[in-house]
C-alpha atoms as a PDB file:
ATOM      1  CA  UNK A   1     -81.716  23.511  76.865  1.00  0.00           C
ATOM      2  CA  UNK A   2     -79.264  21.116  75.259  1.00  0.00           C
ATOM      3  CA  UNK A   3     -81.267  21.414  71.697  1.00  0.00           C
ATOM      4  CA  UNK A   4     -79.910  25.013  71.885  1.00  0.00           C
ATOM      5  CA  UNK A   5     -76.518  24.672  72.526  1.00  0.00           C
ATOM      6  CA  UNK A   6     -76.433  21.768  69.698  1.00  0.00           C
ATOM      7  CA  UNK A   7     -77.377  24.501  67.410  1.00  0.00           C
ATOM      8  CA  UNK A   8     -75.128  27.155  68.589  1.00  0.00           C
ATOM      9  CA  UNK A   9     -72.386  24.990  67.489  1.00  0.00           C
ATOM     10  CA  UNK A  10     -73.307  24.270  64.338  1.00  0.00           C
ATOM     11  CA  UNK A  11     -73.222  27.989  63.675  1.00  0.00           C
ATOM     12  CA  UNK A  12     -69.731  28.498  64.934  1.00  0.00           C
ATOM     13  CA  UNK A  13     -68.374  25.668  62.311  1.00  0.00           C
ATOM     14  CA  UNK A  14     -66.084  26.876  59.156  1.00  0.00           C
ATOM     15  CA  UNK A  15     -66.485  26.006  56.018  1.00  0.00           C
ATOM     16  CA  UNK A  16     -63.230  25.175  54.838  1.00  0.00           C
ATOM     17  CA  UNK A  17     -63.696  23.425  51.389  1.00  0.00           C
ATOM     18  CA  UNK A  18     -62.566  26.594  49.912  1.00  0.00           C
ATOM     19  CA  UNK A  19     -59.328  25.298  50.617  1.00  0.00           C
ATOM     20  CA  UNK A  20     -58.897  22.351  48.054  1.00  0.00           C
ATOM     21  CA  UNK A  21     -59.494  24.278  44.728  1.00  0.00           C
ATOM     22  CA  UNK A  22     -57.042  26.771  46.390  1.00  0.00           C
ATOM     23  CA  UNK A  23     -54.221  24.482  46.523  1.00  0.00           C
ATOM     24  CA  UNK A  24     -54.936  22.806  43.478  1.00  0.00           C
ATOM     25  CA  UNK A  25     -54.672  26.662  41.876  1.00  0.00           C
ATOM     26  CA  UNK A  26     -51.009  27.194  43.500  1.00  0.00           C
ATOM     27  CA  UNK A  27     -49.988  23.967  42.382  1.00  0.00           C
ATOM     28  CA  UNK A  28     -50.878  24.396  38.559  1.00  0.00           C
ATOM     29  CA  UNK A  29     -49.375  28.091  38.883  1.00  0.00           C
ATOM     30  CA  UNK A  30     -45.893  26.608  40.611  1.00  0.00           C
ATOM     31  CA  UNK A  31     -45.926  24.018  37.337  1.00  0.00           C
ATOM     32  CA  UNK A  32     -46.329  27.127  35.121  1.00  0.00           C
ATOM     33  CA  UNK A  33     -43.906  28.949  36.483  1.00  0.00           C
ATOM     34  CA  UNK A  34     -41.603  26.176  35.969  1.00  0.00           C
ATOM     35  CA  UNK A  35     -42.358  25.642  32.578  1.00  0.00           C
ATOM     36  CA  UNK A  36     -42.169  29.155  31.276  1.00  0.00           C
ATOM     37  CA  UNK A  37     -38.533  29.559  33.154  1.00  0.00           C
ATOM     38  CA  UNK A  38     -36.808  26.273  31.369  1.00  0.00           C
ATOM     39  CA  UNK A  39     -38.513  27.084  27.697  1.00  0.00           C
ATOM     40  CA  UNK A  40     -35.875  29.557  26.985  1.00  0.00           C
ATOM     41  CA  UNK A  41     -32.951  26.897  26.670  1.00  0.00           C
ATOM     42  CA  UNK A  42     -34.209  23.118  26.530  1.00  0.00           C
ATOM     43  CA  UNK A  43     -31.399  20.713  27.292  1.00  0.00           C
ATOM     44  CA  UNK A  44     -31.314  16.723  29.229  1.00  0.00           C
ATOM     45  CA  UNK A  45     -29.819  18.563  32.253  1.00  0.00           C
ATOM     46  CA  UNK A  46     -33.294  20.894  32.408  1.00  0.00           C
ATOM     47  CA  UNK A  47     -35.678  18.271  31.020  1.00  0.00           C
ATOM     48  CA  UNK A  48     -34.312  16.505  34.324  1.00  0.00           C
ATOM     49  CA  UNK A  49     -34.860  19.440  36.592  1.00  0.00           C
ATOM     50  CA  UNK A  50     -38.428  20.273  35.623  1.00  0.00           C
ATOM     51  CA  UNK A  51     -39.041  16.438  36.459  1.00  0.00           C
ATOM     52  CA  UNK A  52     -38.092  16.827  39.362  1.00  0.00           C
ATOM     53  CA  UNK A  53     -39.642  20.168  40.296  1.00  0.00           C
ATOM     54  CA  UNK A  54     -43.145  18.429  38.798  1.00  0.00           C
ATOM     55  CA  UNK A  55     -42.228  15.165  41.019  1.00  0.00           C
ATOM     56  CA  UNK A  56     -41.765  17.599  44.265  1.00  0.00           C
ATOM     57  CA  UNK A  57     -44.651  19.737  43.662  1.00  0.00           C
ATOM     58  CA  UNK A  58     -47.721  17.110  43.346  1.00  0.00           C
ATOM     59  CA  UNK A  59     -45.755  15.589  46.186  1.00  0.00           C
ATOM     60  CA  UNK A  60     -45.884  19.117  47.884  1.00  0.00           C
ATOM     61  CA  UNK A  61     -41.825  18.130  49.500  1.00  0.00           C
ATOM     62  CA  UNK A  62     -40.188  20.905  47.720  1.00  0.00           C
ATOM     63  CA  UNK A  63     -41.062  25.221  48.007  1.00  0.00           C
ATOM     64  CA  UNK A  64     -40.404  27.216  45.183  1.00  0.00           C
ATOM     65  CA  UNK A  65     -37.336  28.826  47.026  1.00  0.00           C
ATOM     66  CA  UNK A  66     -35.536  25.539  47.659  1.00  0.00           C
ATOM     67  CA  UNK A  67     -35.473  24.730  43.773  1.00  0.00           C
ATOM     68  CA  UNK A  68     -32.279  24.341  42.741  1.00  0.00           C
ATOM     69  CA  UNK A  69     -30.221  26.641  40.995  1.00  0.00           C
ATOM     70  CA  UNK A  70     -30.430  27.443  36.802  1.00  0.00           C
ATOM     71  CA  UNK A  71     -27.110  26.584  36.066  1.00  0.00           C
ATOM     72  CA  UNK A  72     -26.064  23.037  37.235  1.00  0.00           C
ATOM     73  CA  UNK A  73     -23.130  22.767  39.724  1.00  0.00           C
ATOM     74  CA  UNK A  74     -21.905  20.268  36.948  1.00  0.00           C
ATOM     75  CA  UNK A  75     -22.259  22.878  34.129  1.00  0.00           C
ATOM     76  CA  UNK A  76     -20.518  25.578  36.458  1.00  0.00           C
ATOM     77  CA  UNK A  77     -17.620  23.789  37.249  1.00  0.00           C
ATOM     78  CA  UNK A  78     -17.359  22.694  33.518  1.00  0.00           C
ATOM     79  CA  UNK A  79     -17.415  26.121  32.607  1.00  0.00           C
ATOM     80  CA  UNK A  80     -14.703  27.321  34.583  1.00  0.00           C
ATOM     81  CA  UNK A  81     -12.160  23.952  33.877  1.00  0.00           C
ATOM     82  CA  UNK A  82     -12.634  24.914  29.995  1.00  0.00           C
ATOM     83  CA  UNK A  83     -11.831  28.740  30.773  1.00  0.00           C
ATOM     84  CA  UNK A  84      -8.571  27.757  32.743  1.00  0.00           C
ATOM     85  CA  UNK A  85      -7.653  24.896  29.836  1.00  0.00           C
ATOM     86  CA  UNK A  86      -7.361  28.055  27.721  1.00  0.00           C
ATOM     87  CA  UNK A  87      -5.619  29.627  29.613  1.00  0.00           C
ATOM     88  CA  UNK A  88      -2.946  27.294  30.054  1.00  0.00           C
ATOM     89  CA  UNK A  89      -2.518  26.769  26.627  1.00  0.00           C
ATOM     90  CA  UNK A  90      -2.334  30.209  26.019  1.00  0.00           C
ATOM     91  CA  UNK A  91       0.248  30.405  28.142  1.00  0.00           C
ATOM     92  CA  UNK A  92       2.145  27.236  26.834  1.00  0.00           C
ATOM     93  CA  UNK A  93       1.905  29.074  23.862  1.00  0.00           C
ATOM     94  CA  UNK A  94       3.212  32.356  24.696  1.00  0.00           C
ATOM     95  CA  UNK A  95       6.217  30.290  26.840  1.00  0.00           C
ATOM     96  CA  UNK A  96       7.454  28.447  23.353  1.00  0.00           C
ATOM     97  CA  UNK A  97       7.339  31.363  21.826  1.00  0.00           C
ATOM     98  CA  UNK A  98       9.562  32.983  24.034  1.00  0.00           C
ATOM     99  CA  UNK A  99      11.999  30.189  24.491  1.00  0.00           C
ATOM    100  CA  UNK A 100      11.802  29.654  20.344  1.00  0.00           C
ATOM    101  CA  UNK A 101      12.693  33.882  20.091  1.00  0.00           C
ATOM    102  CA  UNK A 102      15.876  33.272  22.592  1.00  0.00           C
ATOM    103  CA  UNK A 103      16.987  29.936  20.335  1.00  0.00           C
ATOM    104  CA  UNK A 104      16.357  31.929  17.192  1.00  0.00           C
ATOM    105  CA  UNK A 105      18.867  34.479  18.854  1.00  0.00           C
ATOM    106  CA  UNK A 106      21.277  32.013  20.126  1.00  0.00           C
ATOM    107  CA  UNK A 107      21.722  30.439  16.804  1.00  0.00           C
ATOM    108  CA  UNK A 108      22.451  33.701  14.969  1.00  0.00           C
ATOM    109  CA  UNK A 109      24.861  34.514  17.713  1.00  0.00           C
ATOM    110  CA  UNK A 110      26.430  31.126  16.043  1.00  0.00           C
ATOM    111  CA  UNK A 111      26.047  32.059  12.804  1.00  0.00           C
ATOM    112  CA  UNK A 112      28.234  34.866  13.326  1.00  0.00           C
ATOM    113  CA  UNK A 113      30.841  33.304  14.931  1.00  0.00           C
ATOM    114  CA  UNK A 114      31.119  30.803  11.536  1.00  0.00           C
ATOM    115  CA  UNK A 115      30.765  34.194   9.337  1.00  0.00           C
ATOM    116  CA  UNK A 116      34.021  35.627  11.000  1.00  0.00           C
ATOM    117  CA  UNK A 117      35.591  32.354  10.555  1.00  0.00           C
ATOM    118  CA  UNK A 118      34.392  32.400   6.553  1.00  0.00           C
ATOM    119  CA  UNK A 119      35.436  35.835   6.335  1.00  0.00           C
ATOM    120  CA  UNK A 120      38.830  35.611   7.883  1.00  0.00           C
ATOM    121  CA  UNK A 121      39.694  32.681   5.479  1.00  0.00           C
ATOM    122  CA  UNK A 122      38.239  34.342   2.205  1.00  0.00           C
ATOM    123  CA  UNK A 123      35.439  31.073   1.796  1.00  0.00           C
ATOM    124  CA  UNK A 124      32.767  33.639   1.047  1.00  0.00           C
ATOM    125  CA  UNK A 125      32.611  31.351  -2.452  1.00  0.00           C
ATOM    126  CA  UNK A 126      32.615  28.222  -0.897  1.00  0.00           C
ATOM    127  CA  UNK A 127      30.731  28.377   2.544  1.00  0.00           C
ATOM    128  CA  UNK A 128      27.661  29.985   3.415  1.00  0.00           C
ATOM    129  CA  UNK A 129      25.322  30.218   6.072  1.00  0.00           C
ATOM    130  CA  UNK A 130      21.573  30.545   6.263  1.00  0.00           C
ATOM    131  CA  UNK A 131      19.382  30.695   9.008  1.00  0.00           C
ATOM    132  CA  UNK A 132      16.250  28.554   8.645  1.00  0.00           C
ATOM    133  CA  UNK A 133      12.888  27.626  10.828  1.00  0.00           C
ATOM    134  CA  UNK A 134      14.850  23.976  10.692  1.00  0.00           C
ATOM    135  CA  UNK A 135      17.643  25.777  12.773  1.00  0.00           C
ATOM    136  CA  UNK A 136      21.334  26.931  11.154  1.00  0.00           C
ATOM    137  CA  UNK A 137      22.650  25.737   8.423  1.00  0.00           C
ATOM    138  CA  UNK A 138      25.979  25.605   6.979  1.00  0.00           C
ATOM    139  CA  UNK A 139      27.059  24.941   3.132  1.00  0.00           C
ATOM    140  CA  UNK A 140      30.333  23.707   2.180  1.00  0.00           C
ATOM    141  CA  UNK A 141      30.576  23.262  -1.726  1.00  0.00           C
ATOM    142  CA  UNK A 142      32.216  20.008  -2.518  1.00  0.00           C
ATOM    143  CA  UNK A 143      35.469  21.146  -3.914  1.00  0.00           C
ATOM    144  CA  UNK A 144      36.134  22.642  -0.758  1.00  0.00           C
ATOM    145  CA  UNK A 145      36.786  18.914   0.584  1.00  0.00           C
ATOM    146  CA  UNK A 146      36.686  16.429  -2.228  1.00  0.00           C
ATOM    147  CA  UNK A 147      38.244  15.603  -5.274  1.00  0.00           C
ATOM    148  CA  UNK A 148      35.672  14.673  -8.321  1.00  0.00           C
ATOM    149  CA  UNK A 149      33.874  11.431  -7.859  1.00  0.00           C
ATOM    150  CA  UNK A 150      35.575  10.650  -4.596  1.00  0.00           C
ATOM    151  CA  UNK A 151      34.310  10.317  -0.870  1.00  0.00           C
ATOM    152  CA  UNK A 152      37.475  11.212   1.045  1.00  0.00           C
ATOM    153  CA  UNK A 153      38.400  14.272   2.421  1.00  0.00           C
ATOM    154  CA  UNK A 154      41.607  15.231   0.961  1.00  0.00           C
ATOM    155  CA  UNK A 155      44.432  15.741   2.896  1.00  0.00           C
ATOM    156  CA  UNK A 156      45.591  18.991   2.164  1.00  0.00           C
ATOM    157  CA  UNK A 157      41.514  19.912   3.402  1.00  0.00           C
ATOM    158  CA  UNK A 158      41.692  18.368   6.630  1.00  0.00           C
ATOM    159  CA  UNK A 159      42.634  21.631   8.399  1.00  0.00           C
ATOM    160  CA  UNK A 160      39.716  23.330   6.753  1.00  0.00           C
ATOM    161  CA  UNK A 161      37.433  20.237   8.569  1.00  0.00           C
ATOM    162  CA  UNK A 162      39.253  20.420  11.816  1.00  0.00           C
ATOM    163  CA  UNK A 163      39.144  24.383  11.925  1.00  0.00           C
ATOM    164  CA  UNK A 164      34.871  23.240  11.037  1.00  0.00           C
ATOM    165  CA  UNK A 165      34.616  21.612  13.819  1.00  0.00           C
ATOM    166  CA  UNK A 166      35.833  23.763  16.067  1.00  0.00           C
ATOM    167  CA  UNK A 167      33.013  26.006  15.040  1.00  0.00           C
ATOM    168  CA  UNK A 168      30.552  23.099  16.131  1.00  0.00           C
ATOM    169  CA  UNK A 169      31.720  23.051  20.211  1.00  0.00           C
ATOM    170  CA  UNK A 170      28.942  24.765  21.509  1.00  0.00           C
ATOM    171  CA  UNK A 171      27.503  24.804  25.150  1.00  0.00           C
ATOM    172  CA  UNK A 172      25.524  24.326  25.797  1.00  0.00           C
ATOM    173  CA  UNK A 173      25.639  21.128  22.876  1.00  0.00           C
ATOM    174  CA  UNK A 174      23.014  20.712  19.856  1.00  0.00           C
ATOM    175  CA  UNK A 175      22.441  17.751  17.928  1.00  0.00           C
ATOM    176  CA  UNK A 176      24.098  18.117  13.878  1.00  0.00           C
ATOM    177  CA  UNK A 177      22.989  16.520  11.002  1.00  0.00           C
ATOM    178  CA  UNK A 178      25.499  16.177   8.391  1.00  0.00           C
ATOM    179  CA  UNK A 179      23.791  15.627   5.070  1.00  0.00           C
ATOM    180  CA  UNK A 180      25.857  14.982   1.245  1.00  0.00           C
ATOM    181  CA  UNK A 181      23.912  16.015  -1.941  1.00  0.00           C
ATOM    182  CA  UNK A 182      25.624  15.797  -5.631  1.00  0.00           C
ATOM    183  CA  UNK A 183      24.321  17.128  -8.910  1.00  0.00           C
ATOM    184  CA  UNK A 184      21.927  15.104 -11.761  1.00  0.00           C
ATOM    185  CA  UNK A 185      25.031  13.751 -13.902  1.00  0.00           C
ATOM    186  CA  UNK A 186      25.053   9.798 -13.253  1.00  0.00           C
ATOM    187  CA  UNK A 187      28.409   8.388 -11.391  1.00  0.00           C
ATOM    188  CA  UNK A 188      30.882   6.763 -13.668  1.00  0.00           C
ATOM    189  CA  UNK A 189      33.399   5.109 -10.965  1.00  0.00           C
ATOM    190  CA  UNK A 190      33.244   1.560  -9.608  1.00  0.00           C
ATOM    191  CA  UNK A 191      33.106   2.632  -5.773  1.00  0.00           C
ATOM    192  CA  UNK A 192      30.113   3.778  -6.087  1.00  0.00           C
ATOM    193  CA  UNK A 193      26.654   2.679  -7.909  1.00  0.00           C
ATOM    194  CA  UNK A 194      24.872   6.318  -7.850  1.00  0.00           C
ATOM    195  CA  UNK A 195      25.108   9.345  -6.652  1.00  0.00           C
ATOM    196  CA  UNK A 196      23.193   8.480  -3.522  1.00  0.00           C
ATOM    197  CA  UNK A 197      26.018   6.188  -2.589  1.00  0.00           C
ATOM    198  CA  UNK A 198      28.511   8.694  -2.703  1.00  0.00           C
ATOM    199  CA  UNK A 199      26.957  11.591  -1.044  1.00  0.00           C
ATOM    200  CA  UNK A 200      26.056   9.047   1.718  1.00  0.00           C
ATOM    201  CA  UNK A 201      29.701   8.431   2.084  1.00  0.00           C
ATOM    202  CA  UNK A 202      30.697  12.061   1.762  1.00  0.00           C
ATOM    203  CA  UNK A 203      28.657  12.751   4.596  1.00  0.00           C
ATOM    204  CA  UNK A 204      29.916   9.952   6.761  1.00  0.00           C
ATOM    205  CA  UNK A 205      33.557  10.445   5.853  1.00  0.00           C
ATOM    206  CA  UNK A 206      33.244  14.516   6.854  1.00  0.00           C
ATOM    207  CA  UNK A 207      31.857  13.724  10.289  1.00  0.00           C
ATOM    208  CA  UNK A 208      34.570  11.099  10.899  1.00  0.00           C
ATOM    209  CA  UNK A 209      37.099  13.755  10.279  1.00  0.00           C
ATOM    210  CA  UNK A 210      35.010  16.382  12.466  1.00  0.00           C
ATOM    211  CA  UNK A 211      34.257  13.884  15.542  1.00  0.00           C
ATOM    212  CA  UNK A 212      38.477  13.405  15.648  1.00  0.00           C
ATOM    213  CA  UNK A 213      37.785  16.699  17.940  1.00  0.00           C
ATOM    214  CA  UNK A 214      37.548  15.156  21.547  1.00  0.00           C
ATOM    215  CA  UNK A 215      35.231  17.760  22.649  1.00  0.00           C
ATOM    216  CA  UNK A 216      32.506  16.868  20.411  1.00  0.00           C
ATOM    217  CA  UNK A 217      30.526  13.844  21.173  1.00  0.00           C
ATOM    218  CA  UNK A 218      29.680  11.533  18.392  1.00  0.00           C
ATOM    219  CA  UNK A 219      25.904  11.253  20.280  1.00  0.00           C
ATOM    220  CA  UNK A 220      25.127  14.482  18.797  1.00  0.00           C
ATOM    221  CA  UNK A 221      25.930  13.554  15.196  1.00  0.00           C
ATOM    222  CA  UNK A 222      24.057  12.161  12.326  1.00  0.00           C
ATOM    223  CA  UNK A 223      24.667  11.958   8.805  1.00  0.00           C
ATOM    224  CA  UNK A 224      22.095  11.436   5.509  1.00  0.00           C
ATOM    225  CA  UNK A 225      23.124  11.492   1.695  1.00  0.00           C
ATOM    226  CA  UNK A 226      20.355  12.948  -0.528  1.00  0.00           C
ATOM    227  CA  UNK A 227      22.025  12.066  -3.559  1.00  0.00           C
ATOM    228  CA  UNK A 228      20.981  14.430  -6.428  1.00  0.00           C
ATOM    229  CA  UNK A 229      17.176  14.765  -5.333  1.00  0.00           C
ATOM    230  CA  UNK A 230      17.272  18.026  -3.235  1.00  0.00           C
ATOM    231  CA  UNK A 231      18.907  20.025  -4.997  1.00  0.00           C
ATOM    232  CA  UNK A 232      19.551  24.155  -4.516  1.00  0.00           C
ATOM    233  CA  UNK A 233      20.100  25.207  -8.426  1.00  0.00           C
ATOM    234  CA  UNK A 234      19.668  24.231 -11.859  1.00  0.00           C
ATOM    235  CA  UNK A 235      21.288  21.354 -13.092  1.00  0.00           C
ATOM    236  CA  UNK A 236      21.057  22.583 -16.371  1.00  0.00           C
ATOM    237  CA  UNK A 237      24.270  24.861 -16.096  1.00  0.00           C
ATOM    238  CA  UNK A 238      27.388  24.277 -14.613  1.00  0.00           C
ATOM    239  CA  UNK A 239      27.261  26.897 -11.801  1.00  0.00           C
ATOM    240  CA  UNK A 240      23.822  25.278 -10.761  1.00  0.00           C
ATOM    241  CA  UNK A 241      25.564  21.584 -10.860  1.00  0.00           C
ATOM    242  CA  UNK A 242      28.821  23.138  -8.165  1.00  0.00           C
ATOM    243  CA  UNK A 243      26.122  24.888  -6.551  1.00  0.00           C
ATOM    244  CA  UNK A 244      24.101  21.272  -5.781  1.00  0.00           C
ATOM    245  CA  UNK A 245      27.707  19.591  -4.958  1.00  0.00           C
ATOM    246  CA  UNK A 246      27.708  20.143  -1.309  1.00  0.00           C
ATOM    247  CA  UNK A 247      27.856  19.245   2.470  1.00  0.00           C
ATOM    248  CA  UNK A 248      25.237  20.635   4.338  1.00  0.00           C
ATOM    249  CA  UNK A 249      25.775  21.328   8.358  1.00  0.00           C
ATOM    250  CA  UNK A 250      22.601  21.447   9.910  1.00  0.00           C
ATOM    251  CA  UNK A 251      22.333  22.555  13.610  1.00  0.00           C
ATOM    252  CA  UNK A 252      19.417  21.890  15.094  1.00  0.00           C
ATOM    253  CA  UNK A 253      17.554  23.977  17.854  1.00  0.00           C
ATOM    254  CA  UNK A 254      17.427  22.766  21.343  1.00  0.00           C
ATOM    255  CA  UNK A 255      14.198  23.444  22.125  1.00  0.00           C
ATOM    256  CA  UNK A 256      12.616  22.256  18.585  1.00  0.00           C
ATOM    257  CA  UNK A 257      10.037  22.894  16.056  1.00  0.00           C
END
């Protein structure tokens, strides 16, 4: 009686080692898997994934479905910081060229202004003005102000200066470089030991007259002498020499270069 129902249960048992080579087969198929999707685009970030996907499957902690996305979180973010960098500076870019557009039309609105004056006082010959990417600049040929060889501003020319720096009173303000220049043929007088020296001077003694004007504020102001090394003509004749004898007025934009 019991030798029966010993063997009766024996009969009812499973086999179940089946099982093991099963498991073994999803395992190797989940590491091909893995493999095949990162060998389009090998990179640390990847190398590191698959790692970790080979870690979690012999460990059998991590399903297929709860691997992490393609794209690192790292990698997405860093993709859409570099997309809204260029933005911005596409914008910063469009903004100074907008502001460096109105400038460019404020300063010719100023160039007019010094035209009338020019034109009202027949100095076509002896001032001229040119607009450049440095900002507006005005010309005054030397015999306008000066006597040969000398620094100071005659005094039968200070009106001319004064009326000049009326021109300059602008709001709102801009800084001005005043800048001297001469021609090639060497300086004979004892005030000065070159040509450098004196169209330093020139400079410096124009502005002085110009800054007597109360409403412009010497902050603004600079002057340079170039002596006979930037010159706008050929030294070789005599117009080219008067042409190189100047003052240069240089006002400068607000918003810069």
């Amino acid at each position: 009686m019991s030798r029966r129902k010993k063997k009766k249960h024996n009969e009812e048992h499973v086999d179940e080692s089946w099982l093991l080579p099963y498991a073994d087969l999803l395992t190797l198929l989940l590491a091909l898997f893995i493999v095949l999707f990162a060998s389009s685009s090998v990179d640390a970030q990847k190398f590191q994934a698959i790692s970790r996907a080979f870690n979690s499957a012999f460990a059998g902690g991590t399903g297929v479905f709860d691997f992490p996305s393609p794209i690192p979180e790292g990698q997405m973010q860093s993709t859409d910081v570099k997309g809204e960098d260029t933005k911005s500076k596409k914008e910063q870019k469009e903004a100074a060229e907008l502001l460096k557009q109105i400038e460019q039309q404020e300063l010719a609105s100023i160039q007019n202004k010094v035209n009338s004056y020019i034109d009202h006082n027949n100095l076509t010959e002896k001032l001229q003005t040119s607009l450049t990417d440095e900002g507006l600049l005005v010309s005054i040929r030397d015999n306008v102000l000066f006597s040969p060889g000398s620094a100071d501003v005659r005094t039968n020319d200070m009106k001319v200066a004064g009326e000049i720096a009326e021109l300059l009173i602008m709001e709102p303000p801009r800084n001005i470089i005043i800048s001297g220049h001469t021609d090639n043929v060497p300086i004979g007088n004892a005030p000065f030991d070159s040509n450098w020296e004196l169209s330093v001077m020139r400079a410096i003694n124009f502005m002085k007259i110009v800054l007597h004007n109360e409403k412009l504020d010497p902050s603004w102001f600079s002057a340079k002498g170039f002596g006979e090394f930037q010159p706008v003509a050929s030294n070789d004749t005599s117009e080219g020499r008067a042409k190189n004898r100047r003052v240069e007025i240089l006002i400068l934009p607000r918003t810069g270069n």
